[in-house]
PDB file of N, CA and C in Angstrom:
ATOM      1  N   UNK A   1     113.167 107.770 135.737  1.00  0.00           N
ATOM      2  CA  UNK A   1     113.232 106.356 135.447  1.00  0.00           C
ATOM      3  C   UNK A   1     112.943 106.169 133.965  1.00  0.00           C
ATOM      4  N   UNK A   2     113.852 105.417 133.413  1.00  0.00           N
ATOM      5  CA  UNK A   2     113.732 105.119 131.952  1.00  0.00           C
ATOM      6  C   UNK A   2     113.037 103.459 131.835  1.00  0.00           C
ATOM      7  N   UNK A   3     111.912 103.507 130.974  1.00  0.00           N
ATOM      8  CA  UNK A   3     111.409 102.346 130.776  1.00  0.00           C
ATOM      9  C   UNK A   3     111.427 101.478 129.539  1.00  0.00           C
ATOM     10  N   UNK A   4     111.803 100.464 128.809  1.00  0.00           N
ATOM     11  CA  UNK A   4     111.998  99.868 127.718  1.00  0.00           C
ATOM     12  C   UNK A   4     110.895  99.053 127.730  1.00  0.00           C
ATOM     13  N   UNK A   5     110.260  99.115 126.364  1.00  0.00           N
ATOM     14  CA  UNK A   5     109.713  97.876 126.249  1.00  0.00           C
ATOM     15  C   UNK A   5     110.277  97.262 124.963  1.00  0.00           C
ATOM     16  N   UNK A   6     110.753  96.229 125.445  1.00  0.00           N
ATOM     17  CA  UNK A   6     111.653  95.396 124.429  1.00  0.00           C
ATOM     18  C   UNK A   6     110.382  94.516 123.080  1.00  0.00           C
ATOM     19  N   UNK A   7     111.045  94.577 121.840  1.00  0.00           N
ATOM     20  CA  UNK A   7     110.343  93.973 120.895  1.00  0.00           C
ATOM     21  C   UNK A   7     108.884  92.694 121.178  1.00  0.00           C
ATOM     22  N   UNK A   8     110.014  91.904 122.096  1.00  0.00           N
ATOM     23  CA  UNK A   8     109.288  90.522 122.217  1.00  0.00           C
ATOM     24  C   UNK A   8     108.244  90.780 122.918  1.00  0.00           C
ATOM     25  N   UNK A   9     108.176  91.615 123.990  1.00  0.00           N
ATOM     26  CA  UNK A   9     107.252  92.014 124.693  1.00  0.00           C
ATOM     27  C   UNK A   9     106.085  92.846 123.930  1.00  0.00           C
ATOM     28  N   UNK A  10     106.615  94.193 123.229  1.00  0.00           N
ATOM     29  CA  UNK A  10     105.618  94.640 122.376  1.00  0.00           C
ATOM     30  C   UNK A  10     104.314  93.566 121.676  1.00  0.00           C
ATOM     31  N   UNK A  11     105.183  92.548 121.136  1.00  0.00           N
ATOM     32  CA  UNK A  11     104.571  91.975 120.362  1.00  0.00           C
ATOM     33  C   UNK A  11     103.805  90.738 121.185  1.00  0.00           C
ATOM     34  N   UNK A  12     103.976  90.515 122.710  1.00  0.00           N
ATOM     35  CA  UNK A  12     103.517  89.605 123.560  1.00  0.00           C
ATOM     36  C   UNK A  12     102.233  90.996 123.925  1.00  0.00           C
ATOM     37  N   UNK A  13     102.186  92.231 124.059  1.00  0.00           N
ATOM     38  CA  UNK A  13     101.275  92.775 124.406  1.00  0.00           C
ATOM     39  C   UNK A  13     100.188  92.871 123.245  1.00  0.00           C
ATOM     40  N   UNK A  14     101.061  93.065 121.630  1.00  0.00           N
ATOM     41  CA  UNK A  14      99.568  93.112 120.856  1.00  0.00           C
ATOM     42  C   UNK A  14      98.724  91.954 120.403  1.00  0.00           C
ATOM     43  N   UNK A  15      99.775  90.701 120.848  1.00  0.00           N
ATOM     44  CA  UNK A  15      98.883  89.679 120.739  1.00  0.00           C
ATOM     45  C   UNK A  15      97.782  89.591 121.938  1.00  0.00           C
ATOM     46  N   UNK A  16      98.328  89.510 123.436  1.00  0.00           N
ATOM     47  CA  UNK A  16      97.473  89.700 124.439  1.00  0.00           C
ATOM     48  C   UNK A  16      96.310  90.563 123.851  1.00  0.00           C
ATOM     49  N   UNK A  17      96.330  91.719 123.448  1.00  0.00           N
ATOM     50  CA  UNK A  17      95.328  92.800 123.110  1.00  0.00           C
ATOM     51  C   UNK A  17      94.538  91.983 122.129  1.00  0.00           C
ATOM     52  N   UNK A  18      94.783  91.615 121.325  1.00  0.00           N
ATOM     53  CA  UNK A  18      94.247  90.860 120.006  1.00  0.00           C
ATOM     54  C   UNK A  18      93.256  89.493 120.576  1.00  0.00           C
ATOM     55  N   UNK A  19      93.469  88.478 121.764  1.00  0.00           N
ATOM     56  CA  UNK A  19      92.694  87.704 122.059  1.00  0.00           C
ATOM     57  C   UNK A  19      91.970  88.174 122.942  1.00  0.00           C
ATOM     58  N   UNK A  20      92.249  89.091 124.381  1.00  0.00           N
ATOM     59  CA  UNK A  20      91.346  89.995 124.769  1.00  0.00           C
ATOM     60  C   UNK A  20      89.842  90.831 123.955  1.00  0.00           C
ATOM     61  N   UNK A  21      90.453  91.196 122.740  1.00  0.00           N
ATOM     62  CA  UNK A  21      89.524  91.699 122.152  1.00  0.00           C
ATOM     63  C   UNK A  21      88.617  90.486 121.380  1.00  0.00           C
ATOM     64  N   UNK A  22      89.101  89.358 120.701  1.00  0.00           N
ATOM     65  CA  UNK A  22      88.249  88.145 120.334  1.00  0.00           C
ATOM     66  C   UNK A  22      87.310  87.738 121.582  1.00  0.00           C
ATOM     67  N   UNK A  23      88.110  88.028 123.034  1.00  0.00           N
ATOM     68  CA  UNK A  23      86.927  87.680 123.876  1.00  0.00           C
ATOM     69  C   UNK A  23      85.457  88.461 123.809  1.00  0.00           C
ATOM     70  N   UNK A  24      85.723  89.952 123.797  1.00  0.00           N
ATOM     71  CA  UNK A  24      84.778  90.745 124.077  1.00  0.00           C
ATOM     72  C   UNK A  24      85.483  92.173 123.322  1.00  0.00           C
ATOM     73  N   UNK A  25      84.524  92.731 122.700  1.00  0.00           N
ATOM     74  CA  UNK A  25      84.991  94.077 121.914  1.00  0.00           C
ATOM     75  C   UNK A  25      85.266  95.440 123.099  1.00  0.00           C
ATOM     76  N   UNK A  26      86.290  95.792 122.768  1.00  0.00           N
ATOM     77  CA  UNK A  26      87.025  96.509 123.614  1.00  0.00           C
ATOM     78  C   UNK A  26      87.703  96.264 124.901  1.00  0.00           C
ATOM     79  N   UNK A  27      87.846  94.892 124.985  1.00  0.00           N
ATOM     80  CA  UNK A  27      88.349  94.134 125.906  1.00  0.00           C
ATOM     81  C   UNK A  27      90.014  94.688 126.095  1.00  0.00           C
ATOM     82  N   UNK A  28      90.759  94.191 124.336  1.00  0.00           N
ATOM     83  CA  UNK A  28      91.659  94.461 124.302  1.00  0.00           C
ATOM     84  C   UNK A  28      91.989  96.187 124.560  1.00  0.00           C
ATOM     85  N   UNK A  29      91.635  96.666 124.356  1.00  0.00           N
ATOM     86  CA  UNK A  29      91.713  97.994 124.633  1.00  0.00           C
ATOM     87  C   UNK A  29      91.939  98.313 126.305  1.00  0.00           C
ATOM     88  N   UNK A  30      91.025  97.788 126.923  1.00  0.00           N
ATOM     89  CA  UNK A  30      91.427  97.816 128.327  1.00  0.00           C
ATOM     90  C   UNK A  30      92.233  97.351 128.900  1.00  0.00           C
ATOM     91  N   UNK A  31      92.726  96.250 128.405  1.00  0.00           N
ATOM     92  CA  UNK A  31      94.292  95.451 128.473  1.00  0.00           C
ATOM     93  C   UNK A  31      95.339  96.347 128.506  1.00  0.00           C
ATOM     94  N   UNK A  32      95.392  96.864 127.340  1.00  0.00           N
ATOM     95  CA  UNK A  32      96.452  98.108 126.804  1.00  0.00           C
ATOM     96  C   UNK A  32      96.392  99.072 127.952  1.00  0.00           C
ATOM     97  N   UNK A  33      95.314  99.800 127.904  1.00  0.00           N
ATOM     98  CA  UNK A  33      95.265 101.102 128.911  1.00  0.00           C
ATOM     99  C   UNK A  33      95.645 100.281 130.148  1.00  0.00           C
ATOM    100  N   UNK A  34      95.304  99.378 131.217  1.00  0.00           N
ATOM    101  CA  UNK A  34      95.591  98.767 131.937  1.00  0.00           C
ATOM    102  C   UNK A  34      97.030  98.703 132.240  1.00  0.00           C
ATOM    103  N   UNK A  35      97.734  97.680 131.131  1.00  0.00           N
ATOM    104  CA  UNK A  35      98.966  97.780 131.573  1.00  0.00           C
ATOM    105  C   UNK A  35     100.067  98.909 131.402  1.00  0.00           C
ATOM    106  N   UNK A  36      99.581  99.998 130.437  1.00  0.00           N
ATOM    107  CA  UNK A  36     100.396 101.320 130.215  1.00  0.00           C
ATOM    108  C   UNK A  36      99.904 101.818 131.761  1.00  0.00           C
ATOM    109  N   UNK A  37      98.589 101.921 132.221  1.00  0.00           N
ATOM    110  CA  UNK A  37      98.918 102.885 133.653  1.00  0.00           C
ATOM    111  C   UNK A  37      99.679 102.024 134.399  1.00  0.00           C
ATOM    112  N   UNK A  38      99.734 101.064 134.663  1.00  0.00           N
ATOM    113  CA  UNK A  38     100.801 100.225 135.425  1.00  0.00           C
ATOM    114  C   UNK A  38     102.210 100.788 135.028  1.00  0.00           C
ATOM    115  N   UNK A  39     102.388 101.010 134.165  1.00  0.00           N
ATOM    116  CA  UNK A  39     104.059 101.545 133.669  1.00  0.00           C
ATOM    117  C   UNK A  39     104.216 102.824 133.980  1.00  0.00           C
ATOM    118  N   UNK A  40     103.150 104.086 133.818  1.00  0.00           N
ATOM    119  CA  UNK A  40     102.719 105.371 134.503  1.00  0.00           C
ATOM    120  C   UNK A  40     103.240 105.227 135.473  1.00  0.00           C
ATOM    121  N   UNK A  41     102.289 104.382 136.713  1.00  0.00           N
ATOM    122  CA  UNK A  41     102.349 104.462 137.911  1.00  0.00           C
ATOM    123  C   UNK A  41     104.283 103.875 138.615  1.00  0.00           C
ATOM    124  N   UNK A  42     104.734 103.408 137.679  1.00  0.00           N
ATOM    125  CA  UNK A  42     105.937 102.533 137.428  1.00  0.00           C
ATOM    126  C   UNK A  42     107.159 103.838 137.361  1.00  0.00           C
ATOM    127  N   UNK A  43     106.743 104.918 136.679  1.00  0.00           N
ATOM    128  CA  UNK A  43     107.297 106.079 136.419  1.00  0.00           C
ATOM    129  C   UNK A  43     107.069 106.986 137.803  1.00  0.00           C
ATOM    130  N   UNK A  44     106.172 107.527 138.224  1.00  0.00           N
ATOM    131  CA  UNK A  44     105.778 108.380 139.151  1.00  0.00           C
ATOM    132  C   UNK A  44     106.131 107.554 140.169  1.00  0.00           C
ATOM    133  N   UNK A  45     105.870 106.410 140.860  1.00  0.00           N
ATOM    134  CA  UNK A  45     106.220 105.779 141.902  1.00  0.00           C
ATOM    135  C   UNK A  45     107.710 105.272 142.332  1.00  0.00           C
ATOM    136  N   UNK A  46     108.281 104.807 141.310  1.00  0.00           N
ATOM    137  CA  UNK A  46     109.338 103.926 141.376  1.00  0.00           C
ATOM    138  C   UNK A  46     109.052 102.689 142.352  1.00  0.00           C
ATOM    139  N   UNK A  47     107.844 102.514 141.984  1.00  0.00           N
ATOM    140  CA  UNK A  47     107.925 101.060 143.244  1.00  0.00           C
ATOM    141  C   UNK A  47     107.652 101.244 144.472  1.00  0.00           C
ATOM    142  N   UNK A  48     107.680 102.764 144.842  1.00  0.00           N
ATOM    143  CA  UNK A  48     107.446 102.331 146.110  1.00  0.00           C
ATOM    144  C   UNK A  48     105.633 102.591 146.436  1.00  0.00           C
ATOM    145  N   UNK A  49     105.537 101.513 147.718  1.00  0.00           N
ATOM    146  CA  UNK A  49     104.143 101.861 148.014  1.00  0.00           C
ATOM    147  C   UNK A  49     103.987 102.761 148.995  1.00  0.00           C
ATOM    148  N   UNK A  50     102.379 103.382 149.062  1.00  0.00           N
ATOM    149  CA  UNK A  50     102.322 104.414 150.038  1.00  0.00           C
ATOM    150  C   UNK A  50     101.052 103.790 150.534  1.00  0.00           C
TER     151      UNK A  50
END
């Protein structure tokens, strides 16, 4: 499975990361790791559940 992350989105994730982290330091960071294993699991799974 091939995954894109398109520009607009990139830049919808480093802003997300960026107010995450104004909430609480290292907030944004967990955002990031968060939604990259979601894309992992997006790869290895294809969706399906077990």
């Amino acid at each position: 499975m091939n995954i894109q992350i398109l520009d607009e989105a990139q830049t919808d994730l480093r802003e997300g990361a960026q107010f995450y982290e104004r909430q609480n330091v290292g907030l944004g960071t967990y955002f990031l790791d968060t939604i990259f294993s979601d894309i992992d699991s997006l790869i290895l799974y294809a969706g399906v559940l077990y």
